[in-house]
PDB file of N, CA and C in Angstrom:
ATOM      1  N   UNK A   1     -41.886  37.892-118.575  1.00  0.00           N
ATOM      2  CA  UNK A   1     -41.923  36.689-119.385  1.00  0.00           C
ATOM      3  C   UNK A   1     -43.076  35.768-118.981  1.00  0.00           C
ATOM      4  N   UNK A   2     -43.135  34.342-119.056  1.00  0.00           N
ATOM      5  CA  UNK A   2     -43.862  33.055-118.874  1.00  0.00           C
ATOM      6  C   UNK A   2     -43.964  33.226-117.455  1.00  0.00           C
ATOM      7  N   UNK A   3     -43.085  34.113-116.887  1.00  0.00           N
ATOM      8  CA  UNK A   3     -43.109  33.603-114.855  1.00  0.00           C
ATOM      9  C   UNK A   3     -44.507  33.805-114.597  1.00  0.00           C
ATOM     10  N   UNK A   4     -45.245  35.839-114.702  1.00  0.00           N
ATOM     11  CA  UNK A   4     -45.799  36.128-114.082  1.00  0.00           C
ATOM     12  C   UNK A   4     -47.272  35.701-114.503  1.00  0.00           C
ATOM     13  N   UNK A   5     -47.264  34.915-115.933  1.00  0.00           N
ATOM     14  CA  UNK A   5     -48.776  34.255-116.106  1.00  0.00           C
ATOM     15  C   UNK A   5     -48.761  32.994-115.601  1.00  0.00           C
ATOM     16  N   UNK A   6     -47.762  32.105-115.387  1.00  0.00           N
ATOM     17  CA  UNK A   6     -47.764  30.915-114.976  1.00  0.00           C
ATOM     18  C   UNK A   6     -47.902  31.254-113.026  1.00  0.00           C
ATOM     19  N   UNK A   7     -47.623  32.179-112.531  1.00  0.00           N
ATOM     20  CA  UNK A   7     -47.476  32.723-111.209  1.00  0.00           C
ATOM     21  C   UNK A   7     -49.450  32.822-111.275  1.00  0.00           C
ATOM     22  N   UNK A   8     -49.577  33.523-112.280  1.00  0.00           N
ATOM     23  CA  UNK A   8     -50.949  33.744-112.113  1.00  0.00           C
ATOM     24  C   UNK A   8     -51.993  32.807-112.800  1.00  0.00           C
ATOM     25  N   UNK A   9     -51.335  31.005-113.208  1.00  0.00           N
ATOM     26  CA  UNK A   9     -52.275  30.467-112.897  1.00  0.00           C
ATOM     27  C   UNK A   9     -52.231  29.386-111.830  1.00  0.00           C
ATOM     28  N   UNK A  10     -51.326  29.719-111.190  1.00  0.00           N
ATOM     29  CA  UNK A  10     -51.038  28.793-110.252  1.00  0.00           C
ATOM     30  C   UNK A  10     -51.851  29.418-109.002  1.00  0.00           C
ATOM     31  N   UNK A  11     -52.295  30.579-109.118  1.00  0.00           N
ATOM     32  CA  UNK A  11     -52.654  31.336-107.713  1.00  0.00           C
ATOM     33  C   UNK A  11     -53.940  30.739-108.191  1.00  0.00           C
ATOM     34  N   UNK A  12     -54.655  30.781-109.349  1.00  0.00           N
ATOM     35  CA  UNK A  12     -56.365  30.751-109.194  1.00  0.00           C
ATOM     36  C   UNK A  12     -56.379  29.348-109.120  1.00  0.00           C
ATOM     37  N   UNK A  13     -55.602  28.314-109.480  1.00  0.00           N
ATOM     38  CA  UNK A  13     -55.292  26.809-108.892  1.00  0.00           C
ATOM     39  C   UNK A  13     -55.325  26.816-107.542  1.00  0.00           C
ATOM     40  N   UNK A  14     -54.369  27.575-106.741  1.00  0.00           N
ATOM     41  CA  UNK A  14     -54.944  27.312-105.458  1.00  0.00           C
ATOM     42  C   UNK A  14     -55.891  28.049-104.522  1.00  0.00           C
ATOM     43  N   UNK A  15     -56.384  28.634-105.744  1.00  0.00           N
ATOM     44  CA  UNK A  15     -57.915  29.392-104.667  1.00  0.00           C
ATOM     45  C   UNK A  15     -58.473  28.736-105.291  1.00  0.00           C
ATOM     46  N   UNK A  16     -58.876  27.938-106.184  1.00  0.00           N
ATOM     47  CA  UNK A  16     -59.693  26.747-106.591  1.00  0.00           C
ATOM     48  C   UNK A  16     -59.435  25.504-105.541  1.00  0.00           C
ATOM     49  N   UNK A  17     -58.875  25.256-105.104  1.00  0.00           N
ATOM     50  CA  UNK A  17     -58.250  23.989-104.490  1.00  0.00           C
ATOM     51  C   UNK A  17     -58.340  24.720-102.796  1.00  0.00           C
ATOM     52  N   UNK A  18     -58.401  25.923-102.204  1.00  0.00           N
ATOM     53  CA  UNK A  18     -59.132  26.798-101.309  1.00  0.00           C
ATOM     54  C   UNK A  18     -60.589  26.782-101.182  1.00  0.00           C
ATOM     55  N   UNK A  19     -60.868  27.261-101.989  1.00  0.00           N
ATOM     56  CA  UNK A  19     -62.307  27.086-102.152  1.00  0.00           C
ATOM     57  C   UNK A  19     -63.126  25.866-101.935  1.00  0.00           C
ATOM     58  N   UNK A  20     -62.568  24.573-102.660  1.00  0.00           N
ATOM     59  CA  UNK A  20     -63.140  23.518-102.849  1.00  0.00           C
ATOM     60  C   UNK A  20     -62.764  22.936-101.492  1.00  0.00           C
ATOM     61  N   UNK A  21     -61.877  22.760-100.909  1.00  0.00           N
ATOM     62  CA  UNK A  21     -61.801  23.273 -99.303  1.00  0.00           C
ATOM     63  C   UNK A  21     -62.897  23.345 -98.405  1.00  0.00           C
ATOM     64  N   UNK A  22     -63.189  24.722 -98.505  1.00  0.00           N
ATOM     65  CA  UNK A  22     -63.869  25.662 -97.756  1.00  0.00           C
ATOM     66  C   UNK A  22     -65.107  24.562 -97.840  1.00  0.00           C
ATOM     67  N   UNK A  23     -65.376  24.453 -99.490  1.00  0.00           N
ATOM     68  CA  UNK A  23     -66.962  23.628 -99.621  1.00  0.00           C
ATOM     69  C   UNK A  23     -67.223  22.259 -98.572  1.00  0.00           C
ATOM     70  N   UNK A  24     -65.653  21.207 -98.737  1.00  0.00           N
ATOM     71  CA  UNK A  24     -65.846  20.211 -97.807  1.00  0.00           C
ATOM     72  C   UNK A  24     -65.788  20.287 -96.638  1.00  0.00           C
ATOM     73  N   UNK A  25     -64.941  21.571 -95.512  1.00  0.00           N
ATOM     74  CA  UNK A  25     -65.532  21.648 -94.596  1.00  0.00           C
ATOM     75  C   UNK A  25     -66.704  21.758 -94.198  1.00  0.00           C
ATOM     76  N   UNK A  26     -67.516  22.627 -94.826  1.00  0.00           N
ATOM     77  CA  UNK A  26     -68.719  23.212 -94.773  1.00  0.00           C
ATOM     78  C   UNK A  26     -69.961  22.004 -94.976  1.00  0.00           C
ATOM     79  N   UNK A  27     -69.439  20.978 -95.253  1.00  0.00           N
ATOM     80  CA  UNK A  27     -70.461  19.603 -96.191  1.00  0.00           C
ATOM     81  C   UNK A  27     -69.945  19.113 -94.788  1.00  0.00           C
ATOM     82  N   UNK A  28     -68.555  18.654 -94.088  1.00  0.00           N
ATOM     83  CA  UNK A  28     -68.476  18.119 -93.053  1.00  0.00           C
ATOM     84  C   UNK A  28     -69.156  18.213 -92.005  1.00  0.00           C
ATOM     85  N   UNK A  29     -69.498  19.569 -91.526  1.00  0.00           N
ATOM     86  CA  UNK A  29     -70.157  20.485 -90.479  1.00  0.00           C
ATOM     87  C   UNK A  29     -71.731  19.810 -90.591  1.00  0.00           C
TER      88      UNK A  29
END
Protein backbone atom coordinates (compact mmCIF):
# COMPACT_ATOMS: atom_id res chain seq x y z
CA UNK A 1 0.00 0.00 0.00
CA UNK A 2 0.90 3.96 0.85
CA UNK A 3 3.47 2.42 3.69
CA UNK A 4 6.29 1.37 1.42
CA UNK A 5 6.36 4.74 -0.82
CA UNK A 6 5.85 6.96 2.06
CA UNK A 7 8.79 4.59 3.88
CA UNK A 8 10.59 5.50 0.74
CA UNK A 9 10.22 9.09 0.94
CA UNK A 10 11.01 9.49 4.19
CA UNK A 11 14.44 7.60 3.72
CA UNK A 12 15.64 10.12 0.80
CA UNK A 13 14.37 12.96 3.45
CA UNK A 14 16.76 11.76 5.68
CA UNK A 15 19.69 11.21 3.47
CA UNK A 16 18.90 14.68 2.36
CA UNK A 17 18.94 16.01 5.87
CA UNK A 18 22.42 13.43 6.14
CA UNK A 19 23.92 14.83 3.56
CA UNK A 20 23.23 18.43 4.24
CA UNK A 21 24.91 17.38 7.48
CA UNK A 22 27.87 16.01 6.16
CA UNK A 23 28.10 19.56 4.03
CA UNK A 24 28.01 21.66 7.46
CA UNK A 25 30.45 19.70 9.09
CA UNK A 26 32.71 19.88 6.35
CA UNK A 27 32.07 24.07 6.04
CA UNK A 28 32.78 23.86 9.97
CA UNK A 29 36.24 22.15 9.57
Amino acid sequence: GNWGHRQLELDEMEVMVTARKAVNDTQQD
